[in-house]
C-alpha atoms as a PDB file:
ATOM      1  CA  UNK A   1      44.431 -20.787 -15.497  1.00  0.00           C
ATOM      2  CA  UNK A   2      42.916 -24.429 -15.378  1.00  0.00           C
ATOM      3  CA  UNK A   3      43.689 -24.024 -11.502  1.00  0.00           C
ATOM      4  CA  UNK A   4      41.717 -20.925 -11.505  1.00  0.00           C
ATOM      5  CA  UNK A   5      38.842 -22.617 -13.210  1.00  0.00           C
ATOM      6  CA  UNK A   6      38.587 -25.453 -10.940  1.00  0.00           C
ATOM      7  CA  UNK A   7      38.814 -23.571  -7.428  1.00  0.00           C
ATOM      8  CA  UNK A   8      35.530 -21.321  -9.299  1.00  0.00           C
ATOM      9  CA  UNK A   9      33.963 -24.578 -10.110  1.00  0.00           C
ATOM     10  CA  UNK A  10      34.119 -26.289  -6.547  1.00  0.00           C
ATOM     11  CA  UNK A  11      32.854 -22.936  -4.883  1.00  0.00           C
ATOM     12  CA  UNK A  12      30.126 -22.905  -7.653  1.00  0.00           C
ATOM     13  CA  UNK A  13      29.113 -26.613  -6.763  1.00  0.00           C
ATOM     14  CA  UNK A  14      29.136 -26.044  -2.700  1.00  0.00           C
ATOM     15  CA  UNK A  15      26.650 -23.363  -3.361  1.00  0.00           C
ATOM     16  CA  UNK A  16      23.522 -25.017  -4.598  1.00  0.00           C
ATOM     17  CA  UNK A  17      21.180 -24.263  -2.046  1.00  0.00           C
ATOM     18  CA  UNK A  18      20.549 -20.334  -2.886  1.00  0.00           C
ATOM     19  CA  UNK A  19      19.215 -18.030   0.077  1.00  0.00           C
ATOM     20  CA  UNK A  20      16.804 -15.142  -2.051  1.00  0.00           C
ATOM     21  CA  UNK A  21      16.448 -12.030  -0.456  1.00  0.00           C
ATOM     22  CA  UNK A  22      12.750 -11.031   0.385  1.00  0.00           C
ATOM     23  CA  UNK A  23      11.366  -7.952  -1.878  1.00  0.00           C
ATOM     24  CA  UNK A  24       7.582  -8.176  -1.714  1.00  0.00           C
ATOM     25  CA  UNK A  25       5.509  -7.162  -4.326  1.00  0.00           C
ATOM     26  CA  UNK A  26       4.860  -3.363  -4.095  1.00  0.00           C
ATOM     27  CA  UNK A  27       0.878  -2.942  -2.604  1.00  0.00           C
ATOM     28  CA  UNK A  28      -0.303   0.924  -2.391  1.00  0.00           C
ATOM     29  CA  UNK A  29      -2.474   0.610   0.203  1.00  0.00           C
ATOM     30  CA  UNK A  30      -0.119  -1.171   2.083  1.00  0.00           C
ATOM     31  CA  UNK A  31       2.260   1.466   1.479  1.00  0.00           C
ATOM     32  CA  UNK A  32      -0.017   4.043   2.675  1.00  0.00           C
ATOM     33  CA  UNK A  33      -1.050   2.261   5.629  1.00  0.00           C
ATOM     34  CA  UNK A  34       2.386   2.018   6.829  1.00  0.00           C
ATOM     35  CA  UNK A  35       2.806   5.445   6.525  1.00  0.00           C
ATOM     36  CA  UNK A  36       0.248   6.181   8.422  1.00  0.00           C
ATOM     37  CA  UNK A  37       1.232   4.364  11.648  1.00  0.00           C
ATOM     38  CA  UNK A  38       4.554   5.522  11.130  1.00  0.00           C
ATOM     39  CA  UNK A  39       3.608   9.228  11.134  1.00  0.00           C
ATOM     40  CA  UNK A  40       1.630   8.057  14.034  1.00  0.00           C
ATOM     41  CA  UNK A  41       4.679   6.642  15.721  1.00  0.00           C
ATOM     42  CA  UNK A  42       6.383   9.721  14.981  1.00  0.00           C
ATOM     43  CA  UNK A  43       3.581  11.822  16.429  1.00  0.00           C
ATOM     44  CA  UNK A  44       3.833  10.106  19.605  1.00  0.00           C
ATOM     45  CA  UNK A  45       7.711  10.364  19.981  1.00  0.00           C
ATOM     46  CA  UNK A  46       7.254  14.283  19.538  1.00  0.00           C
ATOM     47  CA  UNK A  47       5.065  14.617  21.968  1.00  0.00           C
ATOM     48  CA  UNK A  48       6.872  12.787  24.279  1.00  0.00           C
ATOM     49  CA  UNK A  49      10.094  14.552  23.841  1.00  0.00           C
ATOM     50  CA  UNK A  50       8.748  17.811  23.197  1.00  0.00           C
ATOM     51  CA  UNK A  51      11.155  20.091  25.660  1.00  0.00           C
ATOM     52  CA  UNK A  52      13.886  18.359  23.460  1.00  0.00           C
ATOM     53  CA  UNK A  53      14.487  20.521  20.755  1.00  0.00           C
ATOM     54  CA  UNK A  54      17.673  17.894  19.071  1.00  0.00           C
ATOM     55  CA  UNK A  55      15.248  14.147  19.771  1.00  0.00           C
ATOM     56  CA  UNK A  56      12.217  16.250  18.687  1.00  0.00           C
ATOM     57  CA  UNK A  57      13.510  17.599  15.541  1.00  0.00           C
ATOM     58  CA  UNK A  58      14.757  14.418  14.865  1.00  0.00           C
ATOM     59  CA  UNK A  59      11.512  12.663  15.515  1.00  0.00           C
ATOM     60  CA  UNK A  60      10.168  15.810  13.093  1.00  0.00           C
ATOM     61  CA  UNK A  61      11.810  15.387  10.131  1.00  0.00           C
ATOM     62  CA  UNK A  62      11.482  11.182  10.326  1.00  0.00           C
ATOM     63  CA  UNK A  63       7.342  12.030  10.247  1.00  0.00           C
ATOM     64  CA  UNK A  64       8.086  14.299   7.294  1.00  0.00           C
ATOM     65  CA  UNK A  65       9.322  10.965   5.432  1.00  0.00           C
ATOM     66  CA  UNK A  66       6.159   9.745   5.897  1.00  0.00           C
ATOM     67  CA  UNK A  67       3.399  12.329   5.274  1.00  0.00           C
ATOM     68  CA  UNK A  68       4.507  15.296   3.006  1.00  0.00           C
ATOM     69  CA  UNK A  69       3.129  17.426   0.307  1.00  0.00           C
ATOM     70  CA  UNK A  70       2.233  14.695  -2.280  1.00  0.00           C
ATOM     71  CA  UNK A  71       0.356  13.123   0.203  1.00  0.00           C
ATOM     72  CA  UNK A  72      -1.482  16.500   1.640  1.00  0.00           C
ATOM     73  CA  UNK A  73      -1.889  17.024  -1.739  1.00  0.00           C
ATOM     74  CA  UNK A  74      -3.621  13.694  -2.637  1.00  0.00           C
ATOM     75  CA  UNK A  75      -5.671  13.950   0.292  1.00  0.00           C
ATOM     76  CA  UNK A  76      -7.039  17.276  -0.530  1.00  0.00           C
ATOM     77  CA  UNK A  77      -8.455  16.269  -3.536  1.00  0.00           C
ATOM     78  CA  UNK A  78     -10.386  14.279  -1.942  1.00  0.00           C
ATOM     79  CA  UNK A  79     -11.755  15.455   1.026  1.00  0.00           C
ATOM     80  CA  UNK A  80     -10.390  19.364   1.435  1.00  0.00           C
ATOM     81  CA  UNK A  81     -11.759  19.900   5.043  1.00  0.00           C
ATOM     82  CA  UNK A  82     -10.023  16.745   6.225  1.00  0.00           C
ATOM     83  CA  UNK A  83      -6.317  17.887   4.965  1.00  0.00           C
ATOM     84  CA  UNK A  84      -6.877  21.475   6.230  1.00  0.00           C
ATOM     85  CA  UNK A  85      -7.604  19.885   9.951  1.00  0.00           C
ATOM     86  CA  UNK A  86      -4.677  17.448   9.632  1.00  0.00           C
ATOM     87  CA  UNK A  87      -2.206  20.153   8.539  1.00  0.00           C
ATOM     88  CA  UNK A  88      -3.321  22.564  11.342  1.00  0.00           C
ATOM     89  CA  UNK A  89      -2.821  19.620  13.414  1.00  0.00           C
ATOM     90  CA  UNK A  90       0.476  19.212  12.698  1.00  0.00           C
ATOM     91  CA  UNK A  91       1.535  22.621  12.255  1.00  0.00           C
ATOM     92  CA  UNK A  92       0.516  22.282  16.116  1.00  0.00           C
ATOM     93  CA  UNK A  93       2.541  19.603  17.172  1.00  0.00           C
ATOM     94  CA  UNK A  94       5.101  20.582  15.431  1.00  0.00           C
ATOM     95  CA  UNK A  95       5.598  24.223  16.754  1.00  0.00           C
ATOM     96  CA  UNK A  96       5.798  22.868  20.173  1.00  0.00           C
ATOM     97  CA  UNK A  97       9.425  21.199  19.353  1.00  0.00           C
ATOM     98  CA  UNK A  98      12.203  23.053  22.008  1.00  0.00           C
ATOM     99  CA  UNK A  99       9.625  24.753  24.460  1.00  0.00           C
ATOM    100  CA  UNK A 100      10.298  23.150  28.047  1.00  0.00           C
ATOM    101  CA  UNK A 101       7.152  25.243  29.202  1.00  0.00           C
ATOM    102  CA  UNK A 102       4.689  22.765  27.601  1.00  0.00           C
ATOM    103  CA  UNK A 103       2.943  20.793  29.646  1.00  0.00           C
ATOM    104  CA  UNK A 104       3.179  17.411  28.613  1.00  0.00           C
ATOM    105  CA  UNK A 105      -0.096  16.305  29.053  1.00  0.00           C
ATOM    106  CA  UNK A 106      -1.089  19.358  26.345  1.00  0.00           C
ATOM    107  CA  UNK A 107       1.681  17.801  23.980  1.00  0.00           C
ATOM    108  CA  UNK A 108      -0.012  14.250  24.331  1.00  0.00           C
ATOM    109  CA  UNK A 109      -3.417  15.726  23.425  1.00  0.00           C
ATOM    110  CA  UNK A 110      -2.145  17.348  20.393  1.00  0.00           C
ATOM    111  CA  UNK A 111      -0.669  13.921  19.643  1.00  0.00           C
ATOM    112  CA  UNK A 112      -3.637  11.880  19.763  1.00  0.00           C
ATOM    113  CA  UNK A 113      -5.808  14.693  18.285  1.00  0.00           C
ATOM    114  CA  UNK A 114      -3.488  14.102  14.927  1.00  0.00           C
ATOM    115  CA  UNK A 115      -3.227  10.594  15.494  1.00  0.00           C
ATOM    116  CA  UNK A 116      -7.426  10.090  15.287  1.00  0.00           C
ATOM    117  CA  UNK A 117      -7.224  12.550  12.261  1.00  0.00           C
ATOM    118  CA  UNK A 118      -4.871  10.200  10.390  1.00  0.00           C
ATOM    119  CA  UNK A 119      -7.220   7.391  11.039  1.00  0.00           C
ATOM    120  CA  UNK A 120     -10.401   9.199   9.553  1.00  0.00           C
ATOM    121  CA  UNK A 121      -7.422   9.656   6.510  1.00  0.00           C
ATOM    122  CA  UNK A 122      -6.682   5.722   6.063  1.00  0.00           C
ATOM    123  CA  UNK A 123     -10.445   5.159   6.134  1.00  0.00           C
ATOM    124  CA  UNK A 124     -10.982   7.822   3.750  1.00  0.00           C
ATOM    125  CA  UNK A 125      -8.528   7.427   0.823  1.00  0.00           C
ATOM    126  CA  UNK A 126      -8.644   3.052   1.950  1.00  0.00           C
ATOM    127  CA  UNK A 127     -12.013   1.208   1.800  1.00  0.00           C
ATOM    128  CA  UNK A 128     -12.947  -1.031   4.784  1.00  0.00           C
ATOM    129  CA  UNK A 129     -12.606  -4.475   2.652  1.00  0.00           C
ATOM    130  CA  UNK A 130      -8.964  -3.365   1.799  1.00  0.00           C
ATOM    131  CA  UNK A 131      -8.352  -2.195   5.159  1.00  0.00           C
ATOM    132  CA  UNK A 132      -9.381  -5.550   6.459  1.00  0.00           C
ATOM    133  CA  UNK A 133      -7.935  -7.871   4.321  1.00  0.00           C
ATOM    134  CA  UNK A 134      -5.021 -10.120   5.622  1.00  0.00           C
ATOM    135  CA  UNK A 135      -2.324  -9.722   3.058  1.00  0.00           C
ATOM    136  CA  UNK A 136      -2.750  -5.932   2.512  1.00  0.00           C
ATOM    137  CA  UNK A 137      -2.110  -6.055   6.407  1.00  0.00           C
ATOM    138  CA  UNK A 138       0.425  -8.132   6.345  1.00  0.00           C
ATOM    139  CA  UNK A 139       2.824  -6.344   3.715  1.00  0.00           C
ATOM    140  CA  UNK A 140       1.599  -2.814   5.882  1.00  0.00           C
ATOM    141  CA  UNK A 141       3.903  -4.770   8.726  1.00  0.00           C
ATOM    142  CA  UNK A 142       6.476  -5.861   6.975  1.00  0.00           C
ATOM    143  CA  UNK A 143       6.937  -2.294   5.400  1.00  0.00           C
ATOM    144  CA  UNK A 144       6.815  -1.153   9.409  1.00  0.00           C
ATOM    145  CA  UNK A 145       9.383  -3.597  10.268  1.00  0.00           C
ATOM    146  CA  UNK A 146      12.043  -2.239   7.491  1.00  0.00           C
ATOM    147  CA  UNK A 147      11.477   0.898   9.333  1.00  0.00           C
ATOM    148  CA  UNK A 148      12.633  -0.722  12.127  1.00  0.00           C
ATOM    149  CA  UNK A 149      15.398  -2.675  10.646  1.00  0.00           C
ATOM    150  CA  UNK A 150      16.266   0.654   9.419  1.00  0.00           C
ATOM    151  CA  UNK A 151      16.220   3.277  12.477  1.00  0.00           C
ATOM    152  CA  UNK A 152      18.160   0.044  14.242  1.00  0.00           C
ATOM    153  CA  UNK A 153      21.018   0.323  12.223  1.00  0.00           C
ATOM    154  CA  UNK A 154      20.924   4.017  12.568  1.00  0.00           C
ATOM    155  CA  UNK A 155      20.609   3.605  16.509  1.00  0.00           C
ATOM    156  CA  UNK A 156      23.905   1.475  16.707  1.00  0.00           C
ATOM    157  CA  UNK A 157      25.544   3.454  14.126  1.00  0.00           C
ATOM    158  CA  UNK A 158      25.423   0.542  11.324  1.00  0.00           C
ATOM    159  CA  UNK A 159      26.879   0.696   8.250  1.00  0.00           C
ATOM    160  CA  UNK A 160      25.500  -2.561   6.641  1.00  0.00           C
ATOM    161  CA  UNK A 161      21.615  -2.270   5.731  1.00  0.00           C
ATOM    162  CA  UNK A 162      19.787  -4.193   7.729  1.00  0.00           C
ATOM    163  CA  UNK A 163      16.794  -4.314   5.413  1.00  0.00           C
ATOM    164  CA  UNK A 164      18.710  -6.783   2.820  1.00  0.00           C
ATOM    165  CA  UNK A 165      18.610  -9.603   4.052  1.00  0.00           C
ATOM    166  CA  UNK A 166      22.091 -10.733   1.749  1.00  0.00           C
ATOM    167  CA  UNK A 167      23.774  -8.824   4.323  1.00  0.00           C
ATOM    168  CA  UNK A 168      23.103 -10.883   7.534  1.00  0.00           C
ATOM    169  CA  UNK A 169      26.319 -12.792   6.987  1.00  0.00           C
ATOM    170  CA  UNK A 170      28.030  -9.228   6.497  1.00  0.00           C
ATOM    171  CA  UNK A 171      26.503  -7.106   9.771  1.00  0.00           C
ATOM    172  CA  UNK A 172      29.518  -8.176  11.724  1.00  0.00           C
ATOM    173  CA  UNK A 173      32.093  -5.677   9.335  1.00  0.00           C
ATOM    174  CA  UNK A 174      29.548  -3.020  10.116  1.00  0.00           C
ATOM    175  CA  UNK A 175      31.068   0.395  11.617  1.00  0.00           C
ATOM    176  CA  UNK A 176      35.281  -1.379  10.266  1.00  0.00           C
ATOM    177  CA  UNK A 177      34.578   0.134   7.422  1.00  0.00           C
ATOM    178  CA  UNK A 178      34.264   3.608   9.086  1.00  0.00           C
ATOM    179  CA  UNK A 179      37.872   2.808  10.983  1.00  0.00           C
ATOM    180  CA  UNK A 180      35.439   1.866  14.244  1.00  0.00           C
ATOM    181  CA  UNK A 181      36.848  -1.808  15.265  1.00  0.00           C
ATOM    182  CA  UNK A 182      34.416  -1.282  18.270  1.00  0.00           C
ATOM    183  CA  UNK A 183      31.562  -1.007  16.198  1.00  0.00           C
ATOM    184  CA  UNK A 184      31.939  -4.014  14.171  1.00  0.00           C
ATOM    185  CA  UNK A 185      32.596  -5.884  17.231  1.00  0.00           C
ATOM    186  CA  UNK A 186      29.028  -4.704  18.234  1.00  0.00           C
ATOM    187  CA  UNK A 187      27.285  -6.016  15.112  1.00  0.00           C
ATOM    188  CA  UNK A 188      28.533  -9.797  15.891  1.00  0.00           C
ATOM    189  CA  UNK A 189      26.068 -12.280  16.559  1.00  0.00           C
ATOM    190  CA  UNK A 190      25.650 -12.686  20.172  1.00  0.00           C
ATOM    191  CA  UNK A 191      27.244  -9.471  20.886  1.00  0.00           C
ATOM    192  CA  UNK A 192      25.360  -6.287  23.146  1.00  0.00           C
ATOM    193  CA  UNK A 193      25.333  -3.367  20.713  1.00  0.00           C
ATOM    194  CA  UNK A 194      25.923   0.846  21.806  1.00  0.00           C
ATOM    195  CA  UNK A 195      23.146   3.101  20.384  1.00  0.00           C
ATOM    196  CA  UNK A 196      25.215   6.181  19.073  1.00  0.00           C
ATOM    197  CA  UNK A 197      21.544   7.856  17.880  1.00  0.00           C
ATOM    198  CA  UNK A 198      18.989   7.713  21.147  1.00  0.00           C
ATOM    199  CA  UNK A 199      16.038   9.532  18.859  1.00  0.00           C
ATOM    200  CA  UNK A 200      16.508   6.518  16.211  1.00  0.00           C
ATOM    201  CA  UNK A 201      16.427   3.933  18.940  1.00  0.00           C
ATOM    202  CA  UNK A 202      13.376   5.577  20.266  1.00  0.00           C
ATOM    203  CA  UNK A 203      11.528   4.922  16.799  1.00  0.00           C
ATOM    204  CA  UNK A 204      12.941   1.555  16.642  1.00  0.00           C
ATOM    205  CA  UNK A 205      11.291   0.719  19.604  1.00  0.00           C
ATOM    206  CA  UNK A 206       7.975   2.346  18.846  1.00  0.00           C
ATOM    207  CA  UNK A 207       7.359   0.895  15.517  1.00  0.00           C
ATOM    208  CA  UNK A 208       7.921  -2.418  17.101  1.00  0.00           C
ATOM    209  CA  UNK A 209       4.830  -2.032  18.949  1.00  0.00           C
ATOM    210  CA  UNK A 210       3.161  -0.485  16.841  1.00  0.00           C
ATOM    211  CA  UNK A 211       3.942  -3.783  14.527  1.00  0.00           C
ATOM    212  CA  UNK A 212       2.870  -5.818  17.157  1.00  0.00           C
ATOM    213  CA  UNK A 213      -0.605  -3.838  17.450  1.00  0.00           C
ATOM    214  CA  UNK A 214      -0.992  -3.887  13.680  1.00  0.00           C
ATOM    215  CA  UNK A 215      -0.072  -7.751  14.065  1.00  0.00           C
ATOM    216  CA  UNK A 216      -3.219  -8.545  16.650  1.00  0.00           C
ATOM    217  CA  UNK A 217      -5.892  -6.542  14.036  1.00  0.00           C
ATOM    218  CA  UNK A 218      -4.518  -8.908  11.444  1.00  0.00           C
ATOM    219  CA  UNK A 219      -5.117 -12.096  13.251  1.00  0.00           C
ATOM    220  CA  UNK A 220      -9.063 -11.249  13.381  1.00  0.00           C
ATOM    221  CA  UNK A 221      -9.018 -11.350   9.476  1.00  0.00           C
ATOM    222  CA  UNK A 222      -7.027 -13.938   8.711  1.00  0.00           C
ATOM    223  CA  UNK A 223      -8.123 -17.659   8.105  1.00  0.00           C
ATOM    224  CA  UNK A 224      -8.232 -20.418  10.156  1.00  0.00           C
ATOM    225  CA  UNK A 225      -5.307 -21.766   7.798  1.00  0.00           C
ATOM    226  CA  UNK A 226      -2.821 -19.357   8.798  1.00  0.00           C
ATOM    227  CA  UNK A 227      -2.710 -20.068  12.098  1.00  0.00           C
ATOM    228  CA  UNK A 228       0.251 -21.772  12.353  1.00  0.00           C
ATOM    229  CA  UNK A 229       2.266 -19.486  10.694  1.00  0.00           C
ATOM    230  CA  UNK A 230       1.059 -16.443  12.266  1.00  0.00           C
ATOM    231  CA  UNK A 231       1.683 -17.802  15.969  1.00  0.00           C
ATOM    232  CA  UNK A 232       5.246 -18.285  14.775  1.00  0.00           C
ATOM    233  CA  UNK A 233       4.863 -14.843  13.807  1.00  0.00           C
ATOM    234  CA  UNK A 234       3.761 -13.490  16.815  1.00  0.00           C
ATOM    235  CA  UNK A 235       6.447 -15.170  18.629  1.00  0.00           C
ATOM    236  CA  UNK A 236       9.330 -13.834  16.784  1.00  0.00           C
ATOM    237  CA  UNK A 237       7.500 -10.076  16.999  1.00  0.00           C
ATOM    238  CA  UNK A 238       7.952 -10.698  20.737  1.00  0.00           C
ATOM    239  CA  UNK A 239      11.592 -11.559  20.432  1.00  0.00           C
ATOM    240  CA  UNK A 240      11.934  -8.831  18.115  1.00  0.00           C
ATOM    241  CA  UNK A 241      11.045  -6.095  20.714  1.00  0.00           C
ATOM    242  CA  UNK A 242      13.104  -8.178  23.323  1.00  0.00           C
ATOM    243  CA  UNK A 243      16.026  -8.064  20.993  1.00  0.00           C
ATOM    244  CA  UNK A 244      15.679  -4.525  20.456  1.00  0.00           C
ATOM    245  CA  UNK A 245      14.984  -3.644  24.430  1.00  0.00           C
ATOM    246  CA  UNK A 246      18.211  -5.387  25.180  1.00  0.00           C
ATOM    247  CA  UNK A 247      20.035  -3.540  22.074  1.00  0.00           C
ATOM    248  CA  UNK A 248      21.562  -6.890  20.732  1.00  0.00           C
ATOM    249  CA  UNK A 249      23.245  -6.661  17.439  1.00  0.00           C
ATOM    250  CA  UNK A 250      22.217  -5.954  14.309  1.00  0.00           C
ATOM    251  CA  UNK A 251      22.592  -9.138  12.847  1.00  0.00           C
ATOM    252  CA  UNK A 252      20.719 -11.045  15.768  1.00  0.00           C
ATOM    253  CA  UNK A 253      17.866  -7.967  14.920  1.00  0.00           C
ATOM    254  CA  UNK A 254      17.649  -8.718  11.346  1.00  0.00           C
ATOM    255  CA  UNK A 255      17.816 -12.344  11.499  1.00  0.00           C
ATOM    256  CA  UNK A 256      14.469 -12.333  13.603  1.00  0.00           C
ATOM    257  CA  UNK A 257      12.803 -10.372  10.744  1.00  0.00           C
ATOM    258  CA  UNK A 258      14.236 -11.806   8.002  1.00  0.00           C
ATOM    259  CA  UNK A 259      14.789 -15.580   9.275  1.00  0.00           C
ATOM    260  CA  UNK A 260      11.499 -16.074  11.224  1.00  0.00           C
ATOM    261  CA  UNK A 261       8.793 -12.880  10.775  1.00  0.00           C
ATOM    262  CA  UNK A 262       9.091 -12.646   6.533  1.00  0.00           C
ATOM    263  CA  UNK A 263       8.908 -16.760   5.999  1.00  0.00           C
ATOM    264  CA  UNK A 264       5.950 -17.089   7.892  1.00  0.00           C
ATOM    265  CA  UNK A 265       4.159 -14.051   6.702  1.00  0.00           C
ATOM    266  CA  UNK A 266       5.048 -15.310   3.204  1.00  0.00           C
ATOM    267  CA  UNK A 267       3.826 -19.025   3.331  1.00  0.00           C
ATOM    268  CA  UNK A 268       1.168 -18.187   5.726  1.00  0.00           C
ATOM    269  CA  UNK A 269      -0.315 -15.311   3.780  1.00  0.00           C
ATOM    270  CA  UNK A 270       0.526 -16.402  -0.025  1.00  0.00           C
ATOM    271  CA  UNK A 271       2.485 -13.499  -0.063  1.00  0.00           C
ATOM    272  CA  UNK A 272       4.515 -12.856  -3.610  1.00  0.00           C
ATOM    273  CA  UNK A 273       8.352 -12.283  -3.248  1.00  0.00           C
ATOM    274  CA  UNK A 274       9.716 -10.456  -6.467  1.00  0.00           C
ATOM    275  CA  UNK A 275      11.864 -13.069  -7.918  1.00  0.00           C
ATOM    276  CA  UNK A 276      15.716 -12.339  -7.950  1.00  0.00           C
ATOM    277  CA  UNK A 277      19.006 -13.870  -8.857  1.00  0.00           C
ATOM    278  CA  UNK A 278      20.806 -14.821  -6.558  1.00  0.00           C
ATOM    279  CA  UNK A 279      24.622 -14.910  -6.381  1.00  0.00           C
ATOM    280  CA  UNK A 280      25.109 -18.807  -5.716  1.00  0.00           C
ATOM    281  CA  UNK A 281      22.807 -20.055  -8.762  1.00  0.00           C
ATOM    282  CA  UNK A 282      25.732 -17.354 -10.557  1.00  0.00           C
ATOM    283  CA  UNK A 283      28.226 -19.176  -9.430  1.00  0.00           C
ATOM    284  CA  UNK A 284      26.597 -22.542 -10.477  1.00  0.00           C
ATOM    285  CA  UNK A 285      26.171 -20.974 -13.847  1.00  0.00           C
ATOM    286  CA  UNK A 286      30.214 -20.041 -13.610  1.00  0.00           C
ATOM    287  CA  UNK A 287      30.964 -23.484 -12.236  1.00  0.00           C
ATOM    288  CA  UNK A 288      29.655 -25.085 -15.858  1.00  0.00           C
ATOM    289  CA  UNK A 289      31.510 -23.119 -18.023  1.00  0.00           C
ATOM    290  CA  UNK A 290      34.234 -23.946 -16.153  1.00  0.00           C
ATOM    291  CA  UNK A 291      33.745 -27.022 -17.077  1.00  0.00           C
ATOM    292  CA  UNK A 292      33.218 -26.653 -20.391  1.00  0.00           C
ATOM    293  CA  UNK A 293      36.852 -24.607 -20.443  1.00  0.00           C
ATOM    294  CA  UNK A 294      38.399 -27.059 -18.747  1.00  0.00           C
ATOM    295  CA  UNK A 295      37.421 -29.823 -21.174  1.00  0.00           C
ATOM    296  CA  UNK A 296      38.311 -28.281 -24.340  1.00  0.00           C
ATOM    297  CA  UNK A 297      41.515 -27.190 -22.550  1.00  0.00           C
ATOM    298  CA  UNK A 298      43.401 -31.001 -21.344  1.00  0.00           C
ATOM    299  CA  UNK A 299      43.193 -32.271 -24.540  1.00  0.00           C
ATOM    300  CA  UNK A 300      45.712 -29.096 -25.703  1.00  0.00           C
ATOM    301  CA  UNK A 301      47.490 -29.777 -22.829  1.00  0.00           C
ATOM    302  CA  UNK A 302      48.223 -33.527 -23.941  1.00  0.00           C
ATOM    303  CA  UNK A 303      49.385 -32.531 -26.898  1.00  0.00           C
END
């Protein structure tokens, strides 16, 4: 027992530097704005896959996670002419999914007709100073780049979320626990990974430039004081998309965002992080009352 106690103690002590995951403060208009280039994202990939009826469908019902009834339905109640066009619009893009007669330059005109209708939506229901402000910007990218982290691990066929950033140590189990020894080798550090889902690897990619582009609007409105931080930013988006071009492993992927893009958007921005408790202060805490046990134990044991 005592034995027990002591081996919890000395773990307890070697972990007093805790690493806290990042959850941002929830921002609406952030939200929304991320939605919005996502659906946009999405738009694109049907268009360009459109004589695909599988990647298209795929790419069809990923939009639909973005822009769906409630949001139709907020739109329309405030500006009715607006929603009809944009659901026409879509209706339009949509219906083309599986027809290999579609000329492809029709498909990408449908695409960017949507695309400028969703931008007369984020300026409607999102005023200008909001639009333009640095931090609202900055938490619309890193809600893009969870997408990312996200349709990553479904390109390599990840089982290990790479939107928590608790599980970077993990990523290399990812795809054992499904039986797949291959698959967890892919997730090591270092290690090239096999995309298993080419739609979800498509959106990957896309969102990571459309991060980037969201990246170089938000550098106009930021101050002079976040400079620093946001060139190291801008660096790491590049390595992101290079990481992601060359399909390297989940945990290399996720350490980018998490290790290099989310510190630098939080201290350069003032961004909040939602406190959390993490597991090593717990084990701190257990390391104590191990003490305590321990102390009020020997003296029994002398006797």
């Amino acid at each position: 027992m005592i034995a027990t106690l002591l081996v919890i103690g000395l773990v307890g002590m070697l972990f007093v530097h805790p690493v806290f995951a990042h959850t941002f403060v929830k921002n609406s208009d952030a939200d929304l704005i991320a939605k919005i280039q996502e659906f946009k994202a999405e738009s694109k990939l049907i268009a360009n896959n459109v004589s695909d009826s599988k990647i298209s469908q795929w790419h069809i019902a990923k939009s639909q996670e973005y822009w769906g009834v409630n949001e139709m339905n907020t739109l329309s109640q405030q500006n009715t002419t607006l929603a009809t066009s944009l659901s026409t619009a879509i209706n339009d893009l949509y219906s083309l999914s599986g027809n290999t007669n579609v000329d492809p330059i029709v498909a990408s005109q449908k695409s960017d007709a949507l695309n400028q209708l969703l931008d007369q939506v984020e300026s409607t229901e999102i005023s200008d100073s909001v639009r333009n402000n640095a931090t609202v910007q900055s938490l619309a990218i890193i809600n893009v780049l969870n997408q990312v982290l996200t349709d990553y691990g479904t390109a390599i066929g990840s089982n290990v979320d790479l939107t928590n950033m608790a599980n970077m140590n993990m990523s290399s189990m990812s795809g054992m626990q499904s039986g797949s020894s291959m698959s967890g080798m892919n997730s090591m550090s270092g290690m090239s990974s096999t995309i298993v889902n080419a739609a979800a690897y498509q959106s990957a990619q896309e969102l990571t430039t459309t991060s980037q582009s969201m990246f170089e609007d938000l550098k106009s409105n930021a101050t002079s004081g976040a400079s620093p931080y946001l060139d190291k930013v801008g660096t790491a988006l590049g390595s992101l998309q290079q990481a992601i071009g060359a399909k390297e492993s989940g945990n290399d992927v996720m350490t980018i965002v998490h290790m290099q893009i989310h510190p630098n958007f939080i201290s350069g921005l003032n961004i909040q992080v939602v406190p959390e408790f993490p597991m090593p202060i717990l084990l701190v805490m257990l390391s104590f009352i191990s003490v305590i046990i321990i102390t009020k134990a020997l003296p029994k044991l002398h006797q």
